[in-house]
N, C-alpha and C. Protein backbone atom coordinates (compact mmCIF):
# COMPACT_ATOMS: atom_id res chain seq x y z
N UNK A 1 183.78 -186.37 -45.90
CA UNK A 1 183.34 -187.18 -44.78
C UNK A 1 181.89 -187.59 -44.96
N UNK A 2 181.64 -188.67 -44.60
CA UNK A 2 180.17 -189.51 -44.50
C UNK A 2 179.43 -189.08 -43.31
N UNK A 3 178.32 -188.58 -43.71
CA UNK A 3 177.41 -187.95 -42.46
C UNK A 3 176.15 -189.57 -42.34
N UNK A 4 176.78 -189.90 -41.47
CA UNK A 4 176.05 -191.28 -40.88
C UNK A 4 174.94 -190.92 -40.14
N UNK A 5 173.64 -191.34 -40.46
CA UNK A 5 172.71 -190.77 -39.67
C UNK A 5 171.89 -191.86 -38.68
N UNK A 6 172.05 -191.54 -37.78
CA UNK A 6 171.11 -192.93 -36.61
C UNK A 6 170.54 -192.26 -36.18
N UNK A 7 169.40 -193.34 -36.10
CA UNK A 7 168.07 -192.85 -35.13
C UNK A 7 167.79 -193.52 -34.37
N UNK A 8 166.90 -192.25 -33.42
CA UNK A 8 166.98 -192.93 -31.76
C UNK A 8 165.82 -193.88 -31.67
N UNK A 9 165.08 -193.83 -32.51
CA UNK A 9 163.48 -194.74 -32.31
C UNK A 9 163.48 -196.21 -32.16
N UNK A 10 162.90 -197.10 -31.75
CA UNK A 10 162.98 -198.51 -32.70
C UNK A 10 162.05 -199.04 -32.93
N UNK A 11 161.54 -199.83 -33.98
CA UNK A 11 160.32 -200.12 -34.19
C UNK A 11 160.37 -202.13 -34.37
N UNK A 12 159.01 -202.24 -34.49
CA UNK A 12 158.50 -203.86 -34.29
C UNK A 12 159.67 -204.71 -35.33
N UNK A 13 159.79 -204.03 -36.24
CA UNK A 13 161.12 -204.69 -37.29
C UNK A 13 162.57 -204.94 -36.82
N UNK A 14 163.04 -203.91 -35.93
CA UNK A 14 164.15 -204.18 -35.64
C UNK A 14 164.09 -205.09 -34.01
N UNK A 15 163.13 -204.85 -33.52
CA UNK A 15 162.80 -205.80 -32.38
C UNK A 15 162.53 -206.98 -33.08
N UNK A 16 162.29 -207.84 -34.25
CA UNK A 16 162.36 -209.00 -34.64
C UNK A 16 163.66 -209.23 -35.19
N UNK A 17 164.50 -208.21 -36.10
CA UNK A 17 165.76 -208.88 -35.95
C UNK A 17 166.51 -209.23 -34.59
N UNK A 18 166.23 -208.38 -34.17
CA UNK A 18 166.89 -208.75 -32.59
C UNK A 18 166.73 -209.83 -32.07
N UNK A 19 165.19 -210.49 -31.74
CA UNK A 19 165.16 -211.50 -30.83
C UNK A 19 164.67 -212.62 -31.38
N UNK A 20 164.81 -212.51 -33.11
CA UNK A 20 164.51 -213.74 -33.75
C UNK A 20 162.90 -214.11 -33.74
N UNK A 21 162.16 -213.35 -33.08
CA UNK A 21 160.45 -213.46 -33.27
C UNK A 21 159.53 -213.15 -33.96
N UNK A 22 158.23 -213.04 -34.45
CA UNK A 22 157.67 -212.88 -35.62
C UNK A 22 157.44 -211.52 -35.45
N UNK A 23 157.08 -211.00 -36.37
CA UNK A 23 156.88 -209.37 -36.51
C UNK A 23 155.46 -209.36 -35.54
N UNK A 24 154.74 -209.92 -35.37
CA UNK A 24 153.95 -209.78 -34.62
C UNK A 24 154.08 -209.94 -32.91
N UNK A 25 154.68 -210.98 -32.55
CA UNK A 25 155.55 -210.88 -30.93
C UNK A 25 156.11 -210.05 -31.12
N UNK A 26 156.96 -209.31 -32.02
CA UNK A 26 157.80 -208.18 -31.81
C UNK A 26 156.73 -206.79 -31.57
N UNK A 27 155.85 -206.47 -32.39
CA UNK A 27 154.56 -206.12 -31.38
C UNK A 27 154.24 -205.84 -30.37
N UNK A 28 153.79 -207.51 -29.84
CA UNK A 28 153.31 -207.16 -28.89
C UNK A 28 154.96 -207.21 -27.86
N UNK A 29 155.50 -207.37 -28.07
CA UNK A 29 157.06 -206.94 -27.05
C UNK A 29 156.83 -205.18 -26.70
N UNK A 30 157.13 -205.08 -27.85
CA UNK A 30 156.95 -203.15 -28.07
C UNK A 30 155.70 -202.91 -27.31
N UNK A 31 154.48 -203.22 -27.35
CA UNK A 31 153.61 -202.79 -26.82
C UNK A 31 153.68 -202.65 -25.24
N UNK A 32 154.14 -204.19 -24.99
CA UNK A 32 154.43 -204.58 -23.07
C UNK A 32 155.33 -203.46 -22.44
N UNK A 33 156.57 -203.12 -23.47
CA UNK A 33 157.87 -202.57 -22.75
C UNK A 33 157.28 -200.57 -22.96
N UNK A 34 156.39 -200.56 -23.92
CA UNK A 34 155.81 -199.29 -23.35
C UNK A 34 155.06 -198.84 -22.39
N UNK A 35 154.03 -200.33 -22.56
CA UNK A 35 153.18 -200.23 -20.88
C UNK A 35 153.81 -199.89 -19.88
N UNK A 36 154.44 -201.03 -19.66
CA UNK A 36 155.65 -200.82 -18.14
C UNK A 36 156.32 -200.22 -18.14
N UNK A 37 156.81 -199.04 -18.78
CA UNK A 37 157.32 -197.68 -19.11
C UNK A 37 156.58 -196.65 -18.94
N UNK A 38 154.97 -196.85 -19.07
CA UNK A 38 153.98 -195.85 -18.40
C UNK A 38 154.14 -194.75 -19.75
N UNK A 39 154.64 -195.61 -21.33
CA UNK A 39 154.60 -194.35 -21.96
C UNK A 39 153.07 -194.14 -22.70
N UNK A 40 152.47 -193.01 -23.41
CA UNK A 40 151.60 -192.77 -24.26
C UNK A 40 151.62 -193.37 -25.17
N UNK A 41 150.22 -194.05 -25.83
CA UNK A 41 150.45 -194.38 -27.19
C UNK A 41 150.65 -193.65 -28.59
N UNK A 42 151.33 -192.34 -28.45
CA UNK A 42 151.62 -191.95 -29.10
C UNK A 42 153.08 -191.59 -28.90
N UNK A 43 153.68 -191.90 -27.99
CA UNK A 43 154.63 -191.58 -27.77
C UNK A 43 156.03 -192.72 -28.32
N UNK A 44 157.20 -192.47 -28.62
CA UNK A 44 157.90 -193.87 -29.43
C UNK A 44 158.62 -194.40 -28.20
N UNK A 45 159.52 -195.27 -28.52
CA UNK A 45 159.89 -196.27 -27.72
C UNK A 45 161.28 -196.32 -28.19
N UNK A 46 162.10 -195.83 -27.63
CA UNK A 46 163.90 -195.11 -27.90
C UNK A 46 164.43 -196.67 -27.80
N UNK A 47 165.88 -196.45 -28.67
CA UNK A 47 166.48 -198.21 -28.37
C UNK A 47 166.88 -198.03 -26.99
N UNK A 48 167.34 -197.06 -26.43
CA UNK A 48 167.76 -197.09 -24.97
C UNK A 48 167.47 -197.53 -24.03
N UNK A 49 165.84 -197.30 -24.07
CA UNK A 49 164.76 -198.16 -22.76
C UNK A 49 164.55 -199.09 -23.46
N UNK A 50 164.50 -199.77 -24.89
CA UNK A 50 164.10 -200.83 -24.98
C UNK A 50 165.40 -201.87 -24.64
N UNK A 51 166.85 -201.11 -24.65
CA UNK A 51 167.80 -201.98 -24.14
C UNK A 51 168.19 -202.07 -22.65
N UNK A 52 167.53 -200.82 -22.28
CA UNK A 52 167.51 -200.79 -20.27
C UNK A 52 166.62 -202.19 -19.92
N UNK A 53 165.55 -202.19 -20.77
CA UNK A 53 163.69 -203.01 -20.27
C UNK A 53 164.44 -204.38 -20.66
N UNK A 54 165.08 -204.74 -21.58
CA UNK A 54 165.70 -206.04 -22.23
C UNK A 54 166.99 -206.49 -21.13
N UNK A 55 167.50 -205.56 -20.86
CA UNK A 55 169.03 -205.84 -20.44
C UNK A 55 169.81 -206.20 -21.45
N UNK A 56 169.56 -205.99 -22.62
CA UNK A 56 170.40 -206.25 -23.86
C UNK A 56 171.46 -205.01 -23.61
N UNK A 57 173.07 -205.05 -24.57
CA UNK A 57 173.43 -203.83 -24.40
C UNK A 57 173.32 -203.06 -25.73
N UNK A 58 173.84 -202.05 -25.58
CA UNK A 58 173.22 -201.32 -27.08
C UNK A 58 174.03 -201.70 -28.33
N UNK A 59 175.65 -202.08 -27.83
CA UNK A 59 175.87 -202.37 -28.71
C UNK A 59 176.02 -204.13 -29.47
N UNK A 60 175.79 -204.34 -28.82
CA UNK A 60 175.15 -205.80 -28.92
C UNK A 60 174.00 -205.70 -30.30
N UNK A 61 172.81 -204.78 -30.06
CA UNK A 61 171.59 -204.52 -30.90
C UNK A 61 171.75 -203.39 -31.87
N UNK A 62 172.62 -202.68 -31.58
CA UNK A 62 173.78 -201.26 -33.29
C UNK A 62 173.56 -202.19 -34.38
N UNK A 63 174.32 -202.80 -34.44
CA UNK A 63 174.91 -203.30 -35.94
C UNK A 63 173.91 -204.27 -36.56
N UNK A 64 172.64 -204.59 -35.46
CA UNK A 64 171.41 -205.25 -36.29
C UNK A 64 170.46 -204.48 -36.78
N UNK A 65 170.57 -203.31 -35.42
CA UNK A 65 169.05 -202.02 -36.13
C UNK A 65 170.09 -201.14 -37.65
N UNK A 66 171.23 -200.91 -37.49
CA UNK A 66 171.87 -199.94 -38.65
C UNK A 66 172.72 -200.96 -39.45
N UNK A 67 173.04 -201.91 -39.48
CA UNK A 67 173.50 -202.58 -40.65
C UNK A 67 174.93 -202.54 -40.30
């Protein structure tokens, strides 16, 4: 059996495949949806709230962040 591994994080890369924007709006996206999340800047930014904060659904954004 194939041990498939996903992760919960998402970063400025997969927020530009997603919404078609430059790696840099994808940025500052990530940056906004942590603000208004009240998270730390050290803290990451899960696809979960970034698909709660979007209203995207998750699996809608799966098969672009994991292939």
């Amino acid at each position: 059996m194939k041990n498939e591994k996903q992760r919960v994080c998402i970063y400025p890369k997969d927020i530009q495949r997603i919404t078609g924007k430059s790696y840099r709006q994808s940025t500052r996206l990530m940056q906004k949806v942590k603000t208004d999340l009240n998270k730390l800047e050290n803290e990451f930014l899960t696809i979960d709230e970034f698909c709660l904060y979007t209203g995207i659904k998750y699996e809608q954004v799966a098969h672009l962040i994991f292939g």
